[in-house]
PDB file of N, CA and C in Angstrom:
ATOM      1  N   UNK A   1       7.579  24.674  26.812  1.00  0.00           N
ATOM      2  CA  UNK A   1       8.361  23.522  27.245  1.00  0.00           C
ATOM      3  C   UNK A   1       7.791  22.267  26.601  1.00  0.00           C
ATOM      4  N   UNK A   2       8.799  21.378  26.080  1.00  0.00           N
ATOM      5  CA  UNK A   2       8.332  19.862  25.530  1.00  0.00           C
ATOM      6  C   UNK A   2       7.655  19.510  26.386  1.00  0.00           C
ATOM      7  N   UNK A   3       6.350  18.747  26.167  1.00  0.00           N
ATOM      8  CA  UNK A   3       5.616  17.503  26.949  1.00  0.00           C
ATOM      9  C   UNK A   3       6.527  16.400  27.298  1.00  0.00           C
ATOM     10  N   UNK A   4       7.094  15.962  28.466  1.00  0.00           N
ATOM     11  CA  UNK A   4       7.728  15.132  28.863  1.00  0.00           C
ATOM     12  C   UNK A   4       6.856  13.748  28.993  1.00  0.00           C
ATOM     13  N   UNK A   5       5.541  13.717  28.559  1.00  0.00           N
ATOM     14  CA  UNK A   5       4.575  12.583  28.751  1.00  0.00           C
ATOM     15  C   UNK A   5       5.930  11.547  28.503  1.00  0.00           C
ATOM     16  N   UNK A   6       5.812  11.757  26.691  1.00  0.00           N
ATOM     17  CA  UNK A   6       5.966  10.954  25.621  1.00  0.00           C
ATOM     18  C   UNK A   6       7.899  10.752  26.072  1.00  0.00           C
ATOM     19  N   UNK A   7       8.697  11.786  26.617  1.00  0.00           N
ATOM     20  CA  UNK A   7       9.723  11.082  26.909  1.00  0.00           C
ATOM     21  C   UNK A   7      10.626   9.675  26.583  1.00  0.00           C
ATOM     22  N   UNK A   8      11.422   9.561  26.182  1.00  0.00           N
ATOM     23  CA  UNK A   8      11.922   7.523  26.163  1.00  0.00           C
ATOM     24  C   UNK A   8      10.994   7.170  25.514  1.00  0.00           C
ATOM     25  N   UNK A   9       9.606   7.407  25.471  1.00  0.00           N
ATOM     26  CA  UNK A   9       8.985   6.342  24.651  1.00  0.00           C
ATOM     27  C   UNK A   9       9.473   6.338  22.728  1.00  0.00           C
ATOM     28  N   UNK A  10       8.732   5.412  22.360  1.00  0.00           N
ATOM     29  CA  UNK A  10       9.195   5.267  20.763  1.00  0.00           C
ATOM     30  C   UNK A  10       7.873   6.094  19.876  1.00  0.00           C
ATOM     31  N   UNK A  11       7.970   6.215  18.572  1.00  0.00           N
ATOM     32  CA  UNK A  11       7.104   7.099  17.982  1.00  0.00           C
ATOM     33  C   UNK A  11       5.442   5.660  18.043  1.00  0.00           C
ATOM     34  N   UNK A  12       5.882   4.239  17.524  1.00  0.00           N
ATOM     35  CA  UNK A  12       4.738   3.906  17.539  1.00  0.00           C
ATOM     36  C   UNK A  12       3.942   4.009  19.202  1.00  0.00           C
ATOM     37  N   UNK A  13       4.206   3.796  20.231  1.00  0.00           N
ATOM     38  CA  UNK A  13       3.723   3.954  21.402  1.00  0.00           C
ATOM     39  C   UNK A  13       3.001   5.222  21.564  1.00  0.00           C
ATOM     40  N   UNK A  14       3.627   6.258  20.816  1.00  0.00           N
ATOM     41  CA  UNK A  14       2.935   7.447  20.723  1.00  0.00           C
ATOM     42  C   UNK A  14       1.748   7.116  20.407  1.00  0.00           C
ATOM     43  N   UNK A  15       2.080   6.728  18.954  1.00  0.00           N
ATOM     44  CA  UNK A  15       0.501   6.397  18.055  1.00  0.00           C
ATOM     45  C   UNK A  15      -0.161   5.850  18.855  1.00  0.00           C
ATOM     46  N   UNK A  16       0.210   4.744  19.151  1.00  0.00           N
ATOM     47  CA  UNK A  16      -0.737   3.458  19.844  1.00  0.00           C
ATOM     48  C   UNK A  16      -1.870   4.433  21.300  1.00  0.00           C
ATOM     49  N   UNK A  17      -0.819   5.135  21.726  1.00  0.00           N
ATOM     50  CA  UNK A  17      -1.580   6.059  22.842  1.00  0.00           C
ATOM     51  C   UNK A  17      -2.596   6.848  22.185  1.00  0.00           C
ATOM     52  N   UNK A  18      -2.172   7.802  21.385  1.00  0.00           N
ATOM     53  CA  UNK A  18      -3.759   8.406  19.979  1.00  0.00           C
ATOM     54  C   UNK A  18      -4.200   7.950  19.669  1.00  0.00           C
ATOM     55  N   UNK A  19      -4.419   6.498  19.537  1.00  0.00           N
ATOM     56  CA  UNK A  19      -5.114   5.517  19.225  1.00  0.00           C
ATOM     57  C   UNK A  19      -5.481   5.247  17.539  1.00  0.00           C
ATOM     58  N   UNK A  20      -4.398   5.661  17.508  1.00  0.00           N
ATOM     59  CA  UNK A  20      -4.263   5.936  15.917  1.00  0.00           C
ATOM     60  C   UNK A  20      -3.197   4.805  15.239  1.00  0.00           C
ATOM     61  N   UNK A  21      -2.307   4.371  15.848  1.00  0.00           N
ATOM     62  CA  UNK A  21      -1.368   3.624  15.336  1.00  0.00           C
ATOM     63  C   UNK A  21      -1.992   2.281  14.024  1.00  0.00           C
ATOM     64  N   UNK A  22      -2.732   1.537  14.237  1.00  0.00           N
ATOM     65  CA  UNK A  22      -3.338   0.807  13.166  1.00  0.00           C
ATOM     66  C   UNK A  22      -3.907   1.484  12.083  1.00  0.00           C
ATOM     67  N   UNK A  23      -4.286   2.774  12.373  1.00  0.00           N
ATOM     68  CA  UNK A  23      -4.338   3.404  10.854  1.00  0.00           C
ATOM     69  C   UNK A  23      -3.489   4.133  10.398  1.00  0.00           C
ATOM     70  N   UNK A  24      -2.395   4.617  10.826  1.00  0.00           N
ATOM     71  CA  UNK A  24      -0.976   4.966  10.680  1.00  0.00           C
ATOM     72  C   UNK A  24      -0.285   3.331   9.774  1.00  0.00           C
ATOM     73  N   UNK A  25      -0.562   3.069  10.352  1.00  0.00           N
ATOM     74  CA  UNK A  25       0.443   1.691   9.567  1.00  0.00           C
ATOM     75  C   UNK A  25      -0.284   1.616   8.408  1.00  0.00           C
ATOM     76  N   UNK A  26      -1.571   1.193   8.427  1.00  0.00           N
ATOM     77  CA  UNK A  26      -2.356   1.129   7.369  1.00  0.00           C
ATOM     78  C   UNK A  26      -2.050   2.011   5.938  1.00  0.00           C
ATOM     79  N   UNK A  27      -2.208   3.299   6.091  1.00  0.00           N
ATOM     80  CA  UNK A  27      -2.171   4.106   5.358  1.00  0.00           C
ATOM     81  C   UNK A  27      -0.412   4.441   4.901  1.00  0.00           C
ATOM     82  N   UNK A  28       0.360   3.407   5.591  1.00  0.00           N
ATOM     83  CA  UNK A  28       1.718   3.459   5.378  1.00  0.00           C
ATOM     84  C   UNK A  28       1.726   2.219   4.986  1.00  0.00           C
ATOM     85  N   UNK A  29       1.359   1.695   4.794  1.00  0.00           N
ATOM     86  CA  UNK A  29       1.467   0.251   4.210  1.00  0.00           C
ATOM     87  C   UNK A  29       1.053   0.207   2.654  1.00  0.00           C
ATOM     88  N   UNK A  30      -0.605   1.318   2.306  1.00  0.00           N
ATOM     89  CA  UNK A  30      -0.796   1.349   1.233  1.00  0.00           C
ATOM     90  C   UNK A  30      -0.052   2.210   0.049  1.00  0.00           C
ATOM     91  N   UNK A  31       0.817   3.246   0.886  1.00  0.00           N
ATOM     92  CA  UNK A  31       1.511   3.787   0.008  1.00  0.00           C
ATOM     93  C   UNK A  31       2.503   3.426  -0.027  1.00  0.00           C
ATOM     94  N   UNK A  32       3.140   2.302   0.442  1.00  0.00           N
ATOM     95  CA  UNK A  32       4.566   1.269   0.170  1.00  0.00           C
ATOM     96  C   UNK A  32       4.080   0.702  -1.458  1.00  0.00           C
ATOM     97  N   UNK A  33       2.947  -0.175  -0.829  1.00  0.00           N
ATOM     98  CA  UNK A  33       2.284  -0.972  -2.170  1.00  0.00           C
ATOM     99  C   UNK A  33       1.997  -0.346  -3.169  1.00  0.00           C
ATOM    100  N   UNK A  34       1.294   1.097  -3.352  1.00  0.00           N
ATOM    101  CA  UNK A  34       1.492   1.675  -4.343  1.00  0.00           C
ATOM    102  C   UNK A  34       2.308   2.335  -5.008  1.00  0.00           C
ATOM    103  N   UNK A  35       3.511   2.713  -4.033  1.00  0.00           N
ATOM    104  CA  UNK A  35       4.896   2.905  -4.615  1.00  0.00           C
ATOM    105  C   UNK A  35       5.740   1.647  -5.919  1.00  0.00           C
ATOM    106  N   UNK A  36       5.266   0.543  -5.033  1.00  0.00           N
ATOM    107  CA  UNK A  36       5.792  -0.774  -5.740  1.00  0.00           C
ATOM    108  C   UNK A  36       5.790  -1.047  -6.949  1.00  0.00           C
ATOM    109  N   UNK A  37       4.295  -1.290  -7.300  1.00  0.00           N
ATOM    110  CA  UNK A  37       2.995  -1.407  -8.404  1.00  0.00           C
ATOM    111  C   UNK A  37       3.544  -0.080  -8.980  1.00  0.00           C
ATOM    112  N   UNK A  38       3.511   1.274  -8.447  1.00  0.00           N
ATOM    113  CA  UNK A  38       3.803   1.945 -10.146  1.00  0.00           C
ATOM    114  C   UNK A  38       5.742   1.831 -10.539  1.00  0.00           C
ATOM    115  N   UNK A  39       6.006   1.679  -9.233  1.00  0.00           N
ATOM    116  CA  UNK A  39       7.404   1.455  -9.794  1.00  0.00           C
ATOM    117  C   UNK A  39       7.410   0.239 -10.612  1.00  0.00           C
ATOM    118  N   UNK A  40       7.212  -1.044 -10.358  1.00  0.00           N
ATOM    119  CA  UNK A  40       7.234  -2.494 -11.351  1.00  0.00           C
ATOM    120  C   UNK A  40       6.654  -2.143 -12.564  1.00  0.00           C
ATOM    121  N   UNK A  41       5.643  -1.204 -12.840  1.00  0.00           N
ATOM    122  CA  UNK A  41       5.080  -0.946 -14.001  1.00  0.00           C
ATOM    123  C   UNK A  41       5.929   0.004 -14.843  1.00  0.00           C
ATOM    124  N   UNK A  42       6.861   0.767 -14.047  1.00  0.00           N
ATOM    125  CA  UNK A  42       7.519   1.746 -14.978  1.00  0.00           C
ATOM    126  C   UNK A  42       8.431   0.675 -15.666  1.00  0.00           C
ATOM    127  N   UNK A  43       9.039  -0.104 -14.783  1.00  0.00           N
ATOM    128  CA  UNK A  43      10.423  -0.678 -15.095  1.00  0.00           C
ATOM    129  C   UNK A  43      10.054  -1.725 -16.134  1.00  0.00           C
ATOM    130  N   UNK A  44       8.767  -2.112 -16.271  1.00  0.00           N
ATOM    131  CA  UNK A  44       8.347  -2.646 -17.430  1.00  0.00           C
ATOM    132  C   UNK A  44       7.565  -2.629 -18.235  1.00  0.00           C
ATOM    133  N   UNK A  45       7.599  -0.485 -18.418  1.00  0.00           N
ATOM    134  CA  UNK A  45       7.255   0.095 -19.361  1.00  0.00           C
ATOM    135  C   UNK A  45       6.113  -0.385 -19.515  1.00  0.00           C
ATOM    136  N   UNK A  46       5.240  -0.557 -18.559  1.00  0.00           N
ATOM    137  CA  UNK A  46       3.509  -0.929 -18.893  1.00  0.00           C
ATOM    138  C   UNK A  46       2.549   0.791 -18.479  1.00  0.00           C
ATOM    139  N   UNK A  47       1.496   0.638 -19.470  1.00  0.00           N
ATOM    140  CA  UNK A  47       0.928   1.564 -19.244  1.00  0.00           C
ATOM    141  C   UNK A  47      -0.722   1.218 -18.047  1.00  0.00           C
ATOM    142  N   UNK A  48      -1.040   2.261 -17.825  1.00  0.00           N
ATOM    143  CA  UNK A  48      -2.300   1.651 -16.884  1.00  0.00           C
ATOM    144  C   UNK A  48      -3.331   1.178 -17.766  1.00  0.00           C
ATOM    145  N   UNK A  49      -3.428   1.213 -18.715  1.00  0.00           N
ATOM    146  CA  UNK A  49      -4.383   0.077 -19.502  1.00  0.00           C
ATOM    147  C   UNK A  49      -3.428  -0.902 -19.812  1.00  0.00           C
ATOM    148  N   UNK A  50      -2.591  -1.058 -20.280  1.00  0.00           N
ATOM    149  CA  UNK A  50      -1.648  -2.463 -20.375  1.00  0.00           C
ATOM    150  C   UNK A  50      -2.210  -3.164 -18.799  1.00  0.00           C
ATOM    151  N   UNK A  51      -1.724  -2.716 -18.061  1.00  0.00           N
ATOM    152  CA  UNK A  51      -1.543  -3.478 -16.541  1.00  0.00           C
ATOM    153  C   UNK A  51      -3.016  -3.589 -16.234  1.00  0.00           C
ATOM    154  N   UNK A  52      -3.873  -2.600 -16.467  1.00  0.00           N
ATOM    155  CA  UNK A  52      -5.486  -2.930 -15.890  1.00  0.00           C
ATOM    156  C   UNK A  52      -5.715  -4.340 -16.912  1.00  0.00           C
ATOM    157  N   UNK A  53      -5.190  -4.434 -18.414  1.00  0.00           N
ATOM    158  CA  UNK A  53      -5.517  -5.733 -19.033  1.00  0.00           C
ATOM    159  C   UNK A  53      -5.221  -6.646 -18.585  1.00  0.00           C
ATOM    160  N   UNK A  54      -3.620  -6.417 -17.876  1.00  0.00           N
ATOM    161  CA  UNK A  54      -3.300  -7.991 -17.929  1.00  0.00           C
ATOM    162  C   UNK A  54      -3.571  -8.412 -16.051  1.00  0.00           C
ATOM    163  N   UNK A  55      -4.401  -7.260 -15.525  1.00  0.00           N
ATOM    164  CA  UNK A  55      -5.239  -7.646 -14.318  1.00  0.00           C
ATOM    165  C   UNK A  55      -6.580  -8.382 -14.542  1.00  0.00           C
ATOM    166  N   UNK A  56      -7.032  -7.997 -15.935  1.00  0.00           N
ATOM    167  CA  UNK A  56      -8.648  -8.503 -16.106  1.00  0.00           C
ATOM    168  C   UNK A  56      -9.157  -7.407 -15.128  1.00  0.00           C
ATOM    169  N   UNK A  57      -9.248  -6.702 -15.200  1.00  0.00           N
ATOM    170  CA  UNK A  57     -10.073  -5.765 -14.347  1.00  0.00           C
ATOM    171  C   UNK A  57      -9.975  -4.003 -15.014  1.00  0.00           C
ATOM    172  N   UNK A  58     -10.848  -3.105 -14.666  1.00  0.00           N
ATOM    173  CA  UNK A  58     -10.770  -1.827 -14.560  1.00  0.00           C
ATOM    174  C   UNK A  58      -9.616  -0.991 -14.432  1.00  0.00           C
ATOM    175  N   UNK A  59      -9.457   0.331 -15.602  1.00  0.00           N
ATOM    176  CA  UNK A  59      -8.669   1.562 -14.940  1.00  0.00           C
ATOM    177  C   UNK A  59      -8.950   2.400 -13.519  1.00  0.00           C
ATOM    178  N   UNK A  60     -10.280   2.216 -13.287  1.00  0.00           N
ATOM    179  CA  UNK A  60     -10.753   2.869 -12.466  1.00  0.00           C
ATOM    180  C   UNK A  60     -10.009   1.882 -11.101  1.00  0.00           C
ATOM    181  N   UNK A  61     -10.441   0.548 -11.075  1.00  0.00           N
ATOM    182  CA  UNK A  61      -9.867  -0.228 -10.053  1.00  0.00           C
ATOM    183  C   UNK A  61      -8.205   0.138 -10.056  1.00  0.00           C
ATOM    184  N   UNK A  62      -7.586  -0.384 -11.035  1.00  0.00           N
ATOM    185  CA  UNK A  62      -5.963   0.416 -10.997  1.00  0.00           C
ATOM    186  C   UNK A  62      -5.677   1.371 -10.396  1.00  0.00           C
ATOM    187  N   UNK A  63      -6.522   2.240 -10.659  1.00  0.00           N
ATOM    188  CA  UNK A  63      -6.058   3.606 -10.210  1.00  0.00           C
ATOM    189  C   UNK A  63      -6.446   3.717  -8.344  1.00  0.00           C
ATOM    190  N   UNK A  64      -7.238   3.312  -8.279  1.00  0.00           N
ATOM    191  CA  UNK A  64      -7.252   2.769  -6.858  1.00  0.00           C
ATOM    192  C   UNK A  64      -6.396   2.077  -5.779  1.00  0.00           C
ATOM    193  N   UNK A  65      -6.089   1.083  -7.055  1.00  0.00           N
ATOM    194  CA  UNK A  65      -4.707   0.366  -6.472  1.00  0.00           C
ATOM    195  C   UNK A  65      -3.283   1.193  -6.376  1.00  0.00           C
ATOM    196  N   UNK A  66      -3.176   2.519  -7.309  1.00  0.00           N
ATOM    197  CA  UNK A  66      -2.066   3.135  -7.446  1.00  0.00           C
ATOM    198  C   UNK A  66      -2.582   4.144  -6.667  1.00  0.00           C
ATOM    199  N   UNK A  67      -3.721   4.744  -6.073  1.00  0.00           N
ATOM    200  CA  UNK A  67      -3.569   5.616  -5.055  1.00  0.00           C
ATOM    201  C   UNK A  67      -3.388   5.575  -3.401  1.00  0.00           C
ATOM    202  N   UNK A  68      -2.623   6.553  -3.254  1.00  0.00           N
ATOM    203  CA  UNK A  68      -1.901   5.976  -1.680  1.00  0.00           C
ATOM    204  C   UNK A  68      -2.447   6.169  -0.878  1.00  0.00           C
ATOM    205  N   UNK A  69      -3.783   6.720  -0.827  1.00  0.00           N
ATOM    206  CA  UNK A  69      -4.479   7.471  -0.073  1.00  0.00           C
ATOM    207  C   UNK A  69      -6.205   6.329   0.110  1.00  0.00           C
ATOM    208  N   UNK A  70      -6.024   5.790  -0.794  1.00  0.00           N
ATOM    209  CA  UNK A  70      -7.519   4.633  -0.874  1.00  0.00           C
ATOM    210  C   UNK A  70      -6.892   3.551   0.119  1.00  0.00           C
ATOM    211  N   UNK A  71      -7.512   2.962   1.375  1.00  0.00           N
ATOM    212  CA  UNK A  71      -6.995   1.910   1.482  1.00  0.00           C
ATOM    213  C   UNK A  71      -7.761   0.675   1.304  1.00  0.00           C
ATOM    214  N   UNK A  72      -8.803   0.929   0.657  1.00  0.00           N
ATOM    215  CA  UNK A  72      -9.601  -0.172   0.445  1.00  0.00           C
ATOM    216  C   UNK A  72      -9.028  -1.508  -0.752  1.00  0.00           C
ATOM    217  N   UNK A  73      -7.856  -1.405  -0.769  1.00  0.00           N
ATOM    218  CA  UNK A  73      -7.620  -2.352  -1.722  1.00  0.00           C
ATOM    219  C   UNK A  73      -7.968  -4.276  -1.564  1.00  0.00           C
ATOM    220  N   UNK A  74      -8.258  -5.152  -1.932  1.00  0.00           N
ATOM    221  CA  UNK A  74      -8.531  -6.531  -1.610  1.00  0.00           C
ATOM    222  C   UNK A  74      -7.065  -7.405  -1.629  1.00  0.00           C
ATOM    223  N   UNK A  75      -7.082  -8.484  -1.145  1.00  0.00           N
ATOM    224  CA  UNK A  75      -6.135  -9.186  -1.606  1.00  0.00           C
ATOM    225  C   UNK A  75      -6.151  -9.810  -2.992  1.00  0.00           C
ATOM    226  N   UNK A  76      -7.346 -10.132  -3.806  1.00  0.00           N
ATOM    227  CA  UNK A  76      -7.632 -10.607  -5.019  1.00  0.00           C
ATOM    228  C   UNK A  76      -6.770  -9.540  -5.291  1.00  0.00           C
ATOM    229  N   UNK A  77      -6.985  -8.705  -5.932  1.00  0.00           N
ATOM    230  CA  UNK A  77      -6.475  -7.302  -6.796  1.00  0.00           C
ATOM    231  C   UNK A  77      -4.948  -7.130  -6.256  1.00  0.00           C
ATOM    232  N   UNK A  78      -4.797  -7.465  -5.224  1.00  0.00           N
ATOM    233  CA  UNK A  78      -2.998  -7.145  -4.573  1.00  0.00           C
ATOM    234  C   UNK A  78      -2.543  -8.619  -5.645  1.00  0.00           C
ATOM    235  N   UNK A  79      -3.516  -9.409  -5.891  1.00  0.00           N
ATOM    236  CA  UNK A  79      -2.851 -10.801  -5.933  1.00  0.00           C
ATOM    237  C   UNK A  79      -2.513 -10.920  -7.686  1.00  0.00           C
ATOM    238  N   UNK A  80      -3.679 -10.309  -8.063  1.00  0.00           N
ATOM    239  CA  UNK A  80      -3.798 -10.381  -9.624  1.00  0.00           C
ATOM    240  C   UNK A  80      -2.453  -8.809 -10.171  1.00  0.00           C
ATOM    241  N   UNK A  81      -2.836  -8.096  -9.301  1.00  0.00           N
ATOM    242  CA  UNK A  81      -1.254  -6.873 -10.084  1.00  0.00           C
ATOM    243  C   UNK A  81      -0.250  -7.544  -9.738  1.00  0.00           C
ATOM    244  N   UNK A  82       0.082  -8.588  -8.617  1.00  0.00           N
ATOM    245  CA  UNK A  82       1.546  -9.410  -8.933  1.00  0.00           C
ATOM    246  C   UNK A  82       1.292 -10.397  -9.837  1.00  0.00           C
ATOM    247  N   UNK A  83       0.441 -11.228 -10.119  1.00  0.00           N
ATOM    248  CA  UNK A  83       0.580 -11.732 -11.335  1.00  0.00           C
ATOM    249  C   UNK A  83       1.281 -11.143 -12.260  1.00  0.00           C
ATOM    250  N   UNK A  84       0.351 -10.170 -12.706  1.00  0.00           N
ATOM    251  CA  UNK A  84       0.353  -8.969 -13.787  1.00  0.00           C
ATOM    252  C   UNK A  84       1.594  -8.663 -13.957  1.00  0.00           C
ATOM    253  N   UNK A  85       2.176  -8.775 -12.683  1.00  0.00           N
ATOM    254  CA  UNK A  85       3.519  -7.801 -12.824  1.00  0.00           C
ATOM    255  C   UNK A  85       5.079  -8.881 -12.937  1.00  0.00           C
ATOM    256  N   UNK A  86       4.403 -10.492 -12.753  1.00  0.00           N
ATOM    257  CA  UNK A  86       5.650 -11.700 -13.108  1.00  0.00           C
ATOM    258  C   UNK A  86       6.254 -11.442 -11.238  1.00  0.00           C
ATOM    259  N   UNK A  87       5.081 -11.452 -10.062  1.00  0.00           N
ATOM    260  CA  UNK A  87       5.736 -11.421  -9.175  1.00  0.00           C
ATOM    261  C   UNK A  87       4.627 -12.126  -8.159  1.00  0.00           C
ATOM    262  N   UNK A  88       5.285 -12.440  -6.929  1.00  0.00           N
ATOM    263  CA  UNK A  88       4.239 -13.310  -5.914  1.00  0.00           C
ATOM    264  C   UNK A  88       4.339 -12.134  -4.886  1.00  0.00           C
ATOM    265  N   UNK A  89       3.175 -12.547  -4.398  1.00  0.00           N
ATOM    266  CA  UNK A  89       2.276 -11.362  -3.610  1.00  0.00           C
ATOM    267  C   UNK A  89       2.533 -12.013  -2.218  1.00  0.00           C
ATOM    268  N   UNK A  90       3.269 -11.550  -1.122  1.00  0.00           N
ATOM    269  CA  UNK A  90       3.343 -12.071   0.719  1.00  0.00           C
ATOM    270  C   UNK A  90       3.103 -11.345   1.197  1.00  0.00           C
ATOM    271  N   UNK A  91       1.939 -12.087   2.098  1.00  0.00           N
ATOM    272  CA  UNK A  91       1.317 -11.467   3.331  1.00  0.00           C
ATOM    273  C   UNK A  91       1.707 -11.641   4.589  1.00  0.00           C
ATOM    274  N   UNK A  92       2.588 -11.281   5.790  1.00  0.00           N
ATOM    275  CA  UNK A  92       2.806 -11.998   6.680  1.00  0.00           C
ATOM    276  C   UNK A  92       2.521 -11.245   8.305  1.00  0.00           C
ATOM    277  N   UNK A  93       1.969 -11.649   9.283  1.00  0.00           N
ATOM    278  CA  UNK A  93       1.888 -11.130  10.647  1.00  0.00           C
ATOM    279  C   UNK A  93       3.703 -10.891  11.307  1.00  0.00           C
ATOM    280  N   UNK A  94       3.673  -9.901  11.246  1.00  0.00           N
ATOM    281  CA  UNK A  94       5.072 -10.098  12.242  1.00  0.00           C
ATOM    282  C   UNK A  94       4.861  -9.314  13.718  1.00  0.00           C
TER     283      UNK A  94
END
């Protein structure tokens, strides 16, 4: 038989009860952003050394930034691949 705990409630309340929900978002947040970043890079045919150049920074860092699974990324580096990429970088609390 279903657990009727969770009933009516919504999926984040779930989380929030596992106490998991802030790293659920998290780790859904970084693979939005890295979806983005390699999509903007396809569409303008940049390669990951093109884009690590015009970051001033590392392949190794790139590739960090393009994996969905790292969430250690900075805002510098979120800030410099929209440069890179002819785009502005928003952060916002909602």
């Amino acid at each position: 038989m279903m657990d009727e705990k969770h009933l009516g409630s919504n999926f984040d309340d779930f989380l929030n009860e596992e106490g998991i929900l802030a790293e659920t978002e998290a780790v859904a947040i970084k693979r939005v952003i890295a979806y983005q970043v390699a999509q903007l890079m396809e569409d303008q045919n940049l390669t990951k050394t093109e884009m690590a150049e015009r970051m001033k920074t590392s392949r190794a860092a790139l590739n960090r930034l393009l994996d969905p699974a790292n969430k250690s990324v900075t805002l510098q580096t979120l800030e410099s691949a929209a440069l890179a990429l002819e785009k502005r970088l928003r952060v916002e609390f909602v």
